[in-house]
N, C-alpha and C. Protein backbone atom coordinates (compact mmCIF):
# COMPACT_ATOMS: atom_id res chain seq x y z
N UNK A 1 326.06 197.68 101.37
CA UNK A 1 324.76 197.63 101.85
C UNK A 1 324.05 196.39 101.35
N UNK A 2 324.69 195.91 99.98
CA UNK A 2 323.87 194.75 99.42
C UNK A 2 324.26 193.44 100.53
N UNK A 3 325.61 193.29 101.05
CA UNK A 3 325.78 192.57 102.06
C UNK A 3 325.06 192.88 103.66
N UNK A 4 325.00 193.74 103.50
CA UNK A 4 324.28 193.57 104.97
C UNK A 4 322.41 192.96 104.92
N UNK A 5 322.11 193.45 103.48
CA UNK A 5 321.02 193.30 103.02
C UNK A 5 320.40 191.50 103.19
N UNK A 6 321.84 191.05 102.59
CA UNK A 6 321.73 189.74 102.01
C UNK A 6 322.11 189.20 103.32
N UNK A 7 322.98 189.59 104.14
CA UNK A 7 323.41 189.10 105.53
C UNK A 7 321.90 189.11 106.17
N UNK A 8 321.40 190.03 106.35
CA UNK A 8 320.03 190.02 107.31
C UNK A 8 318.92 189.07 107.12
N UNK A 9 318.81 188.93 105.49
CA UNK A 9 318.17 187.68 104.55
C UNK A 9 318.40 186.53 104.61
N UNK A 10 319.28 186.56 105.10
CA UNK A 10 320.27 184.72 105.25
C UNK A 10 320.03 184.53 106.74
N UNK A 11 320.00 185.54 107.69
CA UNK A 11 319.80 185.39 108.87
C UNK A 11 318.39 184.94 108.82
N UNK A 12 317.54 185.80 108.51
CA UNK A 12 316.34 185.62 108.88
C UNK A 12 315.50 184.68 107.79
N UNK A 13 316.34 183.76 106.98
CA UNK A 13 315.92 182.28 106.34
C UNK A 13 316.15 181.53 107.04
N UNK A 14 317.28 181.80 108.23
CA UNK A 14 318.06 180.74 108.70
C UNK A 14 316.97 180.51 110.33
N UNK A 15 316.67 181.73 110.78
CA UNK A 15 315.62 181.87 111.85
C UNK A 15 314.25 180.75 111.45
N UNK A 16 313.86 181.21 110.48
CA UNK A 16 312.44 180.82 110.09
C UNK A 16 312.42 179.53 109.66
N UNK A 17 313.80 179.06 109.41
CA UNK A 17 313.72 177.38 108.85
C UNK A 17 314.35 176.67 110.10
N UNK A 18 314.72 177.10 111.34
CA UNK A 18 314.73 176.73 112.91
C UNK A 18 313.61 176.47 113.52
N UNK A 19 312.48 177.83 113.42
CA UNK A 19 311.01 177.75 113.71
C UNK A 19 310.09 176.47 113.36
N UNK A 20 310.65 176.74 111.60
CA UNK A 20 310.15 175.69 111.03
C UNK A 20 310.01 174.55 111.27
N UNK A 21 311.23 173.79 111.64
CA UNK A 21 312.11 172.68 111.89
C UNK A 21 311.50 172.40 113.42
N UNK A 22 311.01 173.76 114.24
CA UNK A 22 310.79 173.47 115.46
C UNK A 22 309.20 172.93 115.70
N UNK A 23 308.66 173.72 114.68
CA UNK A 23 307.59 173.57 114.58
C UNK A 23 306.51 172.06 114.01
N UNK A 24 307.06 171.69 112.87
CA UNK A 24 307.42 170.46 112.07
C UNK A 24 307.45 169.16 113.66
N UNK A 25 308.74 169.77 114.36
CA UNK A 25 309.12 168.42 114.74
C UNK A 25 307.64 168.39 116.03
N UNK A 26 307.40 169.67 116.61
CA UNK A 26 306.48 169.59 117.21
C UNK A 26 305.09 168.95 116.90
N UNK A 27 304.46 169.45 115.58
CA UNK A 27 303.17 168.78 115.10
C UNK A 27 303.83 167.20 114.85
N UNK A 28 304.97 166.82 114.42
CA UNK A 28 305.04 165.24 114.40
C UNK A 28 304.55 164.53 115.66
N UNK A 29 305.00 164.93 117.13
CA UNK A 29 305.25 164.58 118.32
C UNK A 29 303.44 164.68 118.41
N UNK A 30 302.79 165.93 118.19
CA UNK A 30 301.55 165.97 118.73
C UNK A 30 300.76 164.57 117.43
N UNK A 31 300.59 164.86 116.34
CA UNK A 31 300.31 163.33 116.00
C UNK A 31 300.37 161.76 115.94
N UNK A 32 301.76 161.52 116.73
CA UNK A 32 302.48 160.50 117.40
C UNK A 32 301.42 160.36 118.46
N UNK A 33 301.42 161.60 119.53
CA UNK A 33 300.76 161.35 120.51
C UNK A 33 299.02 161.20 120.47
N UNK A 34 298.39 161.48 118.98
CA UNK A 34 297.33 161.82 119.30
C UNK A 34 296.88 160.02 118.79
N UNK A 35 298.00 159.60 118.05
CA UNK A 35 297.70 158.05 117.66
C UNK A 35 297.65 157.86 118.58
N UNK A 36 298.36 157.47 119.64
CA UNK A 36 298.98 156.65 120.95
C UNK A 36 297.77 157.03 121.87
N UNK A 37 297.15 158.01 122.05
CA UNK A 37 295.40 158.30 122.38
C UNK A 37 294.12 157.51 121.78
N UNK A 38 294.58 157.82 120.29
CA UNK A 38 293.27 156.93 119.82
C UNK A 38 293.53 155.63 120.24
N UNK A 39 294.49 154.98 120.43
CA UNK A 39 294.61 153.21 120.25
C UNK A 39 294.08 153.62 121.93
N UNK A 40 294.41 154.10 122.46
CA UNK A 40 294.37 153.98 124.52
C UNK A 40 292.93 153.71 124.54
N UNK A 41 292.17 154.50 123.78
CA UNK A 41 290.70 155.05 123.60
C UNK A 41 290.22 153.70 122.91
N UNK A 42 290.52 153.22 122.10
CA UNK A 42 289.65 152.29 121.09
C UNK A 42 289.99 150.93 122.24
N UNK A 43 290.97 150.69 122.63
CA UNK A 43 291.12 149.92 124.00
C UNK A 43 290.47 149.88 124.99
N UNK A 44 289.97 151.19 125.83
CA UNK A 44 289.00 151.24 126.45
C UNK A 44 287.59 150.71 126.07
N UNK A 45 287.42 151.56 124.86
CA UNK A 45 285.77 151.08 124.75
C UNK A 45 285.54 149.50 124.33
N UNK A 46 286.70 148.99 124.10
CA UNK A 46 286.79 147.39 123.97
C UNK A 46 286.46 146.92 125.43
N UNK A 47 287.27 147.29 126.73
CA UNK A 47 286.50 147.10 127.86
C UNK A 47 285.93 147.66 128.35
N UNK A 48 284.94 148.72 127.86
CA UNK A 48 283.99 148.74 128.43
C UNK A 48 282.65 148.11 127.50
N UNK A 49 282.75 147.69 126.52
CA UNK A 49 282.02 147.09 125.79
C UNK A 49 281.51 145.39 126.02
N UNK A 50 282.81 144.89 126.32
CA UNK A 50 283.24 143.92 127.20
C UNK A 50 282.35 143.63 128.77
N UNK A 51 282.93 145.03 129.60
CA UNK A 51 282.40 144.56 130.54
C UNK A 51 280.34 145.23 130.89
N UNK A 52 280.22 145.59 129.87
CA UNK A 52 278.89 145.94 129.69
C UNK A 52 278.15 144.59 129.55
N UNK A 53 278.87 144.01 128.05
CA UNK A 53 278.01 142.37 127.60
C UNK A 53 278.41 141.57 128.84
N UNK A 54 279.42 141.66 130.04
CA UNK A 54 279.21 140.72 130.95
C UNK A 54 277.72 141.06 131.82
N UNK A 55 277.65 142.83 132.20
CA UNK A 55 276.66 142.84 133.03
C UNK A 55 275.35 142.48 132.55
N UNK A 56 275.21 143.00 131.20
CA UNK A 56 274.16 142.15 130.88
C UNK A 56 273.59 140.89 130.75
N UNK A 57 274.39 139.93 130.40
CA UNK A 57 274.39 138.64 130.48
C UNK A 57 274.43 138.30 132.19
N UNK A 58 274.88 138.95 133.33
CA UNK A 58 274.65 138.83 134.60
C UNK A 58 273.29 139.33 135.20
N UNK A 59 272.66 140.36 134.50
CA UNK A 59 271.09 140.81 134.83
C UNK A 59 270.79 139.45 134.50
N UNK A 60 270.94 139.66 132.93
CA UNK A 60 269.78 138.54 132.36
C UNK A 60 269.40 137.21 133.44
N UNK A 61 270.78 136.45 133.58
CA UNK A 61 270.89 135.06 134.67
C UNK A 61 269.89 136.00 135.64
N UNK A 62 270.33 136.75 136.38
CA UNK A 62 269.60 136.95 137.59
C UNK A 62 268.25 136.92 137.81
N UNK A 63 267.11 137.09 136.72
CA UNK A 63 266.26 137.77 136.07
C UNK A 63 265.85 136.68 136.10
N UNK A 64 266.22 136.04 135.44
CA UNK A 64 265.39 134.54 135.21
C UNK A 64 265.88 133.91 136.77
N UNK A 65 266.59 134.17 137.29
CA UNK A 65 266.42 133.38 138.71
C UNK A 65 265.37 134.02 139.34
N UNK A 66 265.34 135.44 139.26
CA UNK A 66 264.09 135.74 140.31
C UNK A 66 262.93 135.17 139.50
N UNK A 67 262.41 135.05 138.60
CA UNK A 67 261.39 135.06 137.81
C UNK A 67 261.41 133.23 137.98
N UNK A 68 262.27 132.63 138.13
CA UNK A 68 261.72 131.28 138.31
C UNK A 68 261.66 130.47 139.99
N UNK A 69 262.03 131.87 140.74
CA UNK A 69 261.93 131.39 141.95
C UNK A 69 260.35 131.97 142.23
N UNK A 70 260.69 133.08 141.74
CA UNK A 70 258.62 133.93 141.88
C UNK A 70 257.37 132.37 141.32
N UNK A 71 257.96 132.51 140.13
CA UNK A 71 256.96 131.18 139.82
C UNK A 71 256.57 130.01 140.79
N UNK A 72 258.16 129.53 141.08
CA UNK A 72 258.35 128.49 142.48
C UNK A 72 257.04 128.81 143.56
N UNK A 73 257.40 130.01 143.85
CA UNK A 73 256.76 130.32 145.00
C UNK A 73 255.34 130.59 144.79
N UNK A 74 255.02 130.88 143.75
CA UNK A 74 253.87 131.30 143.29
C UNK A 74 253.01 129.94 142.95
N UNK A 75 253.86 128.84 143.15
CA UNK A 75 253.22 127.19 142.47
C UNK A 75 252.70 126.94 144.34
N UNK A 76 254.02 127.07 145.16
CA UNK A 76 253.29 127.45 146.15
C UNK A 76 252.46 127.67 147.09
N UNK A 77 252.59 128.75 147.09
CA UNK A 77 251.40 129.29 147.31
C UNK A 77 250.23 129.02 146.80
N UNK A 78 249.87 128.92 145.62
CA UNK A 78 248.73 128.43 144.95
C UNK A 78 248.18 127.01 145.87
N UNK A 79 249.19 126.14 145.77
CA UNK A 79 249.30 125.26 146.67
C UNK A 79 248.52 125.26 147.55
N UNK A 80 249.30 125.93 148.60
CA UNK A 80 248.88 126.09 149.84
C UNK A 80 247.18 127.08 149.83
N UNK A 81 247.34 127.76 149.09
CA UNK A 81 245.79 128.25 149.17
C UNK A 81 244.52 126.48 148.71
N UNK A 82 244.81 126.70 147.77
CA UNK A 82 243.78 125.21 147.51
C UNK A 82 243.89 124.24 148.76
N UNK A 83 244.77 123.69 149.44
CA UNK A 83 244.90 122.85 150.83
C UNK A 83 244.21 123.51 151.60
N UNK A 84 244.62 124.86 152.08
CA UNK A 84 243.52 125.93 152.77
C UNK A 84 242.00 125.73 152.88
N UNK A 85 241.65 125.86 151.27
CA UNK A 85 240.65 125.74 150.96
C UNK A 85 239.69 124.59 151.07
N UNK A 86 239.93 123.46 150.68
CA UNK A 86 239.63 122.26 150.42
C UNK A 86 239.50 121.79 152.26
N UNK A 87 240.96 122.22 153.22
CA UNK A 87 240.18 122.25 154.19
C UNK A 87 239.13 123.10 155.26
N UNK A 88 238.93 124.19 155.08
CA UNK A 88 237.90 124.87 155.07
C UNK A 88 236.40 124.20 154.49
N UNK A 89 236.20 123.64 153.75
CA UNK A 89 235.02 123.16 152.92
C UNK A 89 234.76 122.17 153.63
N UNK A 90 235.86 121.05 153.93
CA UNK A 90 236.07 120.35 154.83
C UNK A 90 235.39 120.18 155.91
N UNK A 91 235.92 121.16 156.82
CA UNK A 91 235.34 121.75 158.15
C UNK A 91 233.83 122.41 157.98
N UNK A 92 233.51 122.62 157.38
CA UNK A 92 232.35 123.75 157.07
C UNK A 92 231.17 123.00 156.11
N UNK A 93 231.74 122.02 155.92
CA UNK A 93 230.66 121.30 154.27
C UNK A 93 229.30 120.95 155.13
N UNK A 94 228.24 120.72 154.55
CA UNK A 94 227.17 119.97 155.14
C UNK A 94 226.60 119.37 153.91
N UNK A 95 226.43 117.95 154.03
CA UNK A 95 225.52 118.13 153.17
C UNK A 95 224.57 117.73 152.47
N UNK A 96 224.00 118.01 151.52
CA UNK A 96 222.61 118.40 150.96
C UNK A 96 221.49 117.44 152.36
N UNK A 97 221.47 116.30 152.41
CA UNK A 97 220.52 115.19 153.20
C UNK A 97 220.13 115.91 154.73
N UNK A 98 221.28 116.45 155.00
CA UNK A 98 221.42 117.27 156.32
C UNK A 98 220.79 118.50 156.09
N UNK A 99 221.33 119.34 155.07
CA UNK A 99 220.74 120.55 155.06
C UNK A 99 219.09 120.39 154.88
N UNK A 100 219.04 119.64 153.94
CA UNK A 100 217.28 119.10 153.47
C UNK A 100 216.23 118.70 154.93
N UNK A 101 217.25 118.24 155.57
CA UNK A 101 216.57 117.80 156.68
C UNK A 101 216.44 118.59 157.97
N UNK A 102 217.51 119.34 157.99
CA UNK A 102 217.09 120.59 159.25
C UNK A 102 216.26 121.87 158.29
N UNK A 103 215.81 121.74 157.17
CA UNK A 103 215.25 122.90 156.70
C UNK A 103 213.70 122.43 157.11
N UNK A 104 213.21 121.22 156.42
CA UNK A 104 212.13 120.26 156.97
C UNK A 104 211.51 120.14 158.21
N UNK A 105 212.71 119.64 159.21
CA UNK A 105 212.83 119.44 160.71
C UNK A 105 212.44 121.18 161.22
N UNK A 106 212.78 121.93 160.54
CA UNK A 106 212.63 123.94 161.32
C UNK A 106 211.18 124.07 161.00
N UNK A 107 210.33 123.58 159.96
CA UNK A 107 208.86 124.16 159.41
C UNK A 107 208.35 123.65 160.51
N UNK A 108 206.84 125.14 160.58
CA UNK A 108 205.94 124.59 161.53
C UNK A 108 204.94 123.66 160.54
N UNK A 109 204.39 122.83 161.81
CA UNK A 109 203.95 121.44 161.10
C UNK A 109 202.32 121.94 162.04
N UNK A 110 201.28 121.41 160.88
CA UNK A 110 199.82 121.64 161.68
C UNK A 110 199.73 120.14 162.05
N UNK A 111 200.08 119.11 160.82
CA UNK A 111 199.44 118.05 161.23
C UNK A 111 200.56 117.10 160.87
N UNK A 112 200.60 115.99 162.26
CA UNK A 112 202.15 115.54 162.46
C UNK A 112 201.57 114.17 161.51
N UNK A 113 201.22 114.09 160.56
CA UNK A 113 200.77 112.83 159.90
C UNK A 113 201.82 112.08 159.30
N UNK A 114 201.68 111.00 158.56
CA UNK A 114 202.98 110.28 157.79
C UNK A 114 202.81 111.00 156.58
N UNK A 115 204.18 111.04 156.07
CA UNK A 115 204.47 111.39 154.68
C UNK A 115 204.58 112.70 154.54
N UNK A 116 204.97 113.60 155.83
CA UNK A 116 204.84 114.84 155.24
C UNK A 116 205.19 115.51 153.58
N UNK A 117 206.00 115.07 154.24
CA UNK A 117 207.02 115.51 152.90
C UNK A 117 207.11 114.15 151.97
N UNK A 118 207.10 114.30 150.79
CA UNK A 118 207.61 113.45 149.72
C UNK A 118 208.48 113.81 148.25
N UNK A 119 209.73 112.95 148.20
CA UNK A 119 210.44 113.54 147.37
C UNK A 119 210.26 112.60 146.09
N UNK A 120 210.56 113.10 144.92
CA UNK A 120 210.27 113.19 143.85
C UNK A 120 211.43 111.79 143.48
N UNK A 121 211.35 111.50 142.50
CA UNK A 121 212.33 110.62 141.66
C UNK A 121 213.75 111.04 141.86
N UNK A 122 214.09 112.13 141.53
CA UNK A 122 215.42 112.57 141.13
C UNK A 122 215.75 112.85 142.84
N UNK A 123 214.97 113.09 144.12
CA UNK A 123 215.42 113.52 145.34
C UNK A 123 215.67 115.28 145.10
N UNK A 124 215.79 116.03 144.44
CA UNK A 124 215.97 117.18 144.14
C UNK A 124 215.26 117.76 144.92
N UNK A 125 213.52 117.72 144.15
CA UNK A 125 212.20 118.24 144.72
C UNK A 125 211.70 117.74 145.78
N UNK A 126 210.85 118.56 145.88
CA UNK A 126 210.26 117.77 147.15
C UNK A 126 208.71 118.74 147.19
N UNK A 127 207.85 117.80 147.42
CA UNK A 127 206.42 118.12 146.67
C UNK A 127 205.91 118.03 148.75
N UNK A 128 205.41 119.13 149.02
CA UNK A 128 204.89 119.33 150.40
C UNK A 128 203.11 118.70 150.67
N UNK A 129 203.07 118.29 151.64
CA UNK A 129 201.45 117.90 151.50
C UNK A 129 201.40 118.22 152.80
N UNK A 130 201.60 119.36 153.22
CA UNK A 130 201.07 119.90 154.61
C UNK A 130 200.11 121.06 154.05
N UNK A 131 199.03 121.09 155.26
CA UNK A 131 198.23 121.98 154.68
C UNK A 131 198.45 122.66 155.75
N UNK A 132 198.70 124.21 155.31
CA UNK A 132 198.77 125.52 156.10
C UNK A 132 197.35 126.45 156.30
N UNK A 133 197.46 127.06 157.30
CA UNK A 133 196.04 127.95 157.62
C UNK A 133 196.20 129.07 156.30
């Protein structure tokens, strides 16, 4: 009985150091593989790290192109408004001797004498010597 004892004991050392052995070689294989993951992984985020600092550096360029074509256009335009303008004022100016003189030329007058009007030193003023009712 001590042999069958020791037979069953030897068997079932011999089982459990197969398991073992199976087991062993298995966790080697899964840490083999879990390196061969991390490097795949630390590779990746190299390109995507990579191609991140390209897109950024491709906003950026772009960014300043719109922003110096906006300006462009914005010099422009500015431009073109002041030309606008300047001719508008142009077309539309009158002045002062003209305006002074159809404001003068519109008053009713009692007495058509010389000198109605007389202007001052500077031409600015203008001192009236019409006498009104």
């Amino acid at each position: 009985m001590t042999e069958t004892v020791s037979n069953t004991s030897t068997l079932k050392d011999a089982d459990q150091d197969a398991q073992l052995a199976v087991l062993t070689a298995k966790v080697d294989h899964i840490v083999d593989h879990s390196k061969e993951v991390t490097e795949r992984v630390r590779k990746l985020e190299k390109w995507v790290a990579g191609a991140a600092a390209v897109v950024a550096v491709g906003g950026a360029v772009i960014g300043f192109a719109i922003a110096a074509d906006a300006s462009e256009r914005s010099l422009l335009i500015d431009a073109w408004m002041d030309q606008s303008r300047e001719y508008m004022i142009d077309r539309t100016f009158t002045s002062p001797d003209v305006s002074v003189t159809d404001a003068i030329g519109g008053m009713p007058l009692q007495d058509s004498g010389e000198n109605m009007f007389v202007r001052d030193d500077d031409g600015l003023r203008i001192r009236s010597t019409i006498l009104l009712d």
